[in-house]
Protein backbone atom coordinates (compact mmCIF):
# COMPACT_ATOMS: atom_id res chain seq x y z
CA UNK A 1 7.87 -2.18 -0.79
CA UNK A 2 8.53 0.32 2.08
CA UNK A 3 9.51 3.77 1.00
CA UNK A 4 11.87 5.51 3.29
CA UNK A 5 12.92 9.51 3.43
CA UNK A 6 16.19 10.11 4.38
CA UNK A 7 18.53 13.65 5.15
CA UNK A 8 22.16 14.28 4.27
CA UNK A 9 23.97 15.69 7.17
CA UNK A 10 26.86 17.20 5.14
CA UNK A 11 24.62 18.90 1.82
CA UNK A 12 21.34 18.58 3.72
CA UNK A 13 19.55 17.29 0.60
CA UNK A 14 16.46 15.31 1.22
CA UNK A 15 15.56 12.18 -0.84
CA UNK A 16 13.01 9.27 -0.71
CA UNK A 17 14.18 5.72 -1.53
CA UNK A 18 12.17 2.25 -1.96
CA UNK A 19 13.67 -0.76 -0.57
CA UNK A 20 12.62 -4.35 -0.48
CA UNK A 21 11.64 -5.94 2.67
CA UNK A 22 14.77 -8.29 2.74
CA UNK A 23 17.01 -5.72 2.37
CA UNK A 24 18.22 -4.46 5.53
CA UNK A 25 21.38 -2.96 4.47
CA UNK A 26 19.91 0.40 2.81
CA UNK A 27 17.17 0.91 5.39
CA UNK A 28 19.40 3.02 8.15
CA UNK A 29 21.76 5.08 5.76
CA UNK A 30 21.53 5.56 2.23
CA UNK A 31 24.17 7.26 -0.37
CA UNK A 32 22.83 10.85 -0.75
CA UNK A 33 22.23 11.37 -4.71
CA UNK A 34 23.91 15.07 -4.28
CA UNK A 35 27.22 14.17 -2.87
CA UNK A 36 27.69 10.81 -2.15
CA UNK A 37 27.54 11.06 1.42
CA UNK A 38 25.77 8.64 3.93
CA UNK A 39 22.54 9.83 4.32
CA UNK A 40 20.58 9.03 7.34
CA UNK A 41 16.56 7.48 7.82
CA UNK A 42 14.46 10.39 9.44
CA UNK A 43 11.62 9.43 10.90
CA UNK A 44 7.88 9.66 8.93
CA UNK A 45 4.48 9.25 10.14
CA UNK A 46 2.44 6.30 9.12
CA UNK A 47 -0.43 7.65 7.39
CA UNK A 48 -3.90 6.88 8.76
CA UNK A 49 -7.24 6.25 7.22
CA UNK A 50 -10.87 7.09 8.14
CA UNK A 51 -14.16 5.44 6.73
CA UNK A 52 -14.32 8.88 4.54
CA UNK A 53 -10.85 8.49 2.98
CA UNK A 54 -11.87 4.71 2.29
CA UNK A 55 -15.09 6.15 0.66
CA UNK A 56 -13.29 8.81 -1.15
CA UNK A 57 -10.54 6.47 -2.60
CA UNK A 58 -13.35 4.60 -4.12
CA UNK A 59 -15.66 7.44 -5.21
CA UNK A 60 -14.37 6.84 -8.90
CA UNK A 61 -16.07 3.45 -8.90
CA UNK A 62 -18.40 2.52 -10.69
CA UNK A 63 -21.53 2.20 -7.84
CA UNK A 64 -21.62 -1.66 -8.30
CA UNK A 65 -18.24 -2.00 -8.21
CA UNK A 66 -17.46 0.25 -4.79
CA UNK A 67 -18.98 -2.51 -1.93
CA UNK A 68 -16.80 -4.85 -4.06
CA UNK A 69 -13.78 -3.23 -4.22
CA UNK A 70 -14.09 -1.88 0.04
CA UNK A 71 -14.34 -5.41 1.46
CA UNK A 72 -10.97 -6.59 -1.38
CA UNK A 73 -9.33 -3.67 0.66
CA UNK A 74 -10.03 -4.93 3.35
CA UNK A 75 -9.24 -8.17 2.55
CA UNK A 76 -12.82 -9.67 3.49
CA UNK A 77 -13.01 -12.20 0.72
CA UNK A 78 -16.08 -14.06 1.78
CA UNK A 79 -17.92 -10.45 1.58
CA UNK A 80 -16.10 -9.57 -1.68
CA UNK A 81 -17.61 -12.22 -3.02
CA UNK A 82 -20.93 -11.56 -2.26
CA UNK A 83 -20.49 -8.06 -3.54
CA UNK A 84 -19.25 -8.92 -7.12
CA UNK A 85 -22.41 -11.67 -7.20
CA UNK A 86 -23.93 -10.39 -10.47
CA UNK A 87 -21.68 -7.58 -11.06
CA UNK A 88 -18.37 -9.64 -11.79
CA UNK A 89 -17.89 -13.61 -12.48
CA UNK A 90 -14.38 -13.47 -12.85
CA UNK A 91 -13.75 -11.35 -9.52
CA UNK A 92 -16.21 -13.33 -7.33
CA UNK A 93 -14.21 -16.59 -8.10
CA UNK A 94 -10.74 -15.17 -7.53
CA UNK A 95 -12.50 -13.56 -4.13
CA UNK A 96 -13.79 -17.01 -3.39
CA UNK A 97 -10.68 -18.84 -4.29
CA UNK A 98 -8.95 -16.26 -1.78
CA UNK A 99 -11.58 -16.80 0.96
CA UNK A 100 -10.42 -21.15 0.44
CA UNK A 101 -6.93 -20.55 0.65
CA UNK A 102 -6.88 -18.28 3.52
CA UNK A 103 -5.20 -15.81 1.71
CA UNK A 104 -4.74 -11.92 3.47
């Protein structure tokens, strides 16, 4: 679900709200939770991600689970696959399955 930040123009209070993607209503304006007030969308940078954050968000892996866990972000199932080859039965056939059904 995409999280948006959005500004009252009459209190100025800042808040962050979660909306689904079908719902199109709440994405431009949103009641402020201080005063009631329509609150407007301001604008937020995507965040971006080098091959050091992707290392670092897996650093709490277990090593034979990290190669296994990259290419699932990824959504490489094929090499998912091969990664959790003697590490995880379970995973490797749910990354396989994926791989069939052309899953992303």
């Amino acid at each position: 679900m995409p999280m948006y930040q959005y500004r009252c123009s009459q209190c100025g209070c800042s808040f962050e709200e979660f909306y689904s993607l079908q719902d199109h209503e709440g994405q431009k304006s949103s009641p402020c939770p201080g005063c009631s007030a329509p609150a407007r969308r301001v604008f937020t940078p995507f965040a971006l991600f080098s091959q050091q954050s992707v290392e670092a968000a897996f650093s709490d892996d277990a090593p034979e689970y990290r190669e296994m866990h990259y290419y699932e972000k990824k959504g490489d199932w094929e090499r998912a696959a091969q990664a959790a080859d003697g590490v995880s039965e379970f995973a490797k056939n749910k990354f396989l399955e994926k791989a069939k059904s052309g899953d992303s």
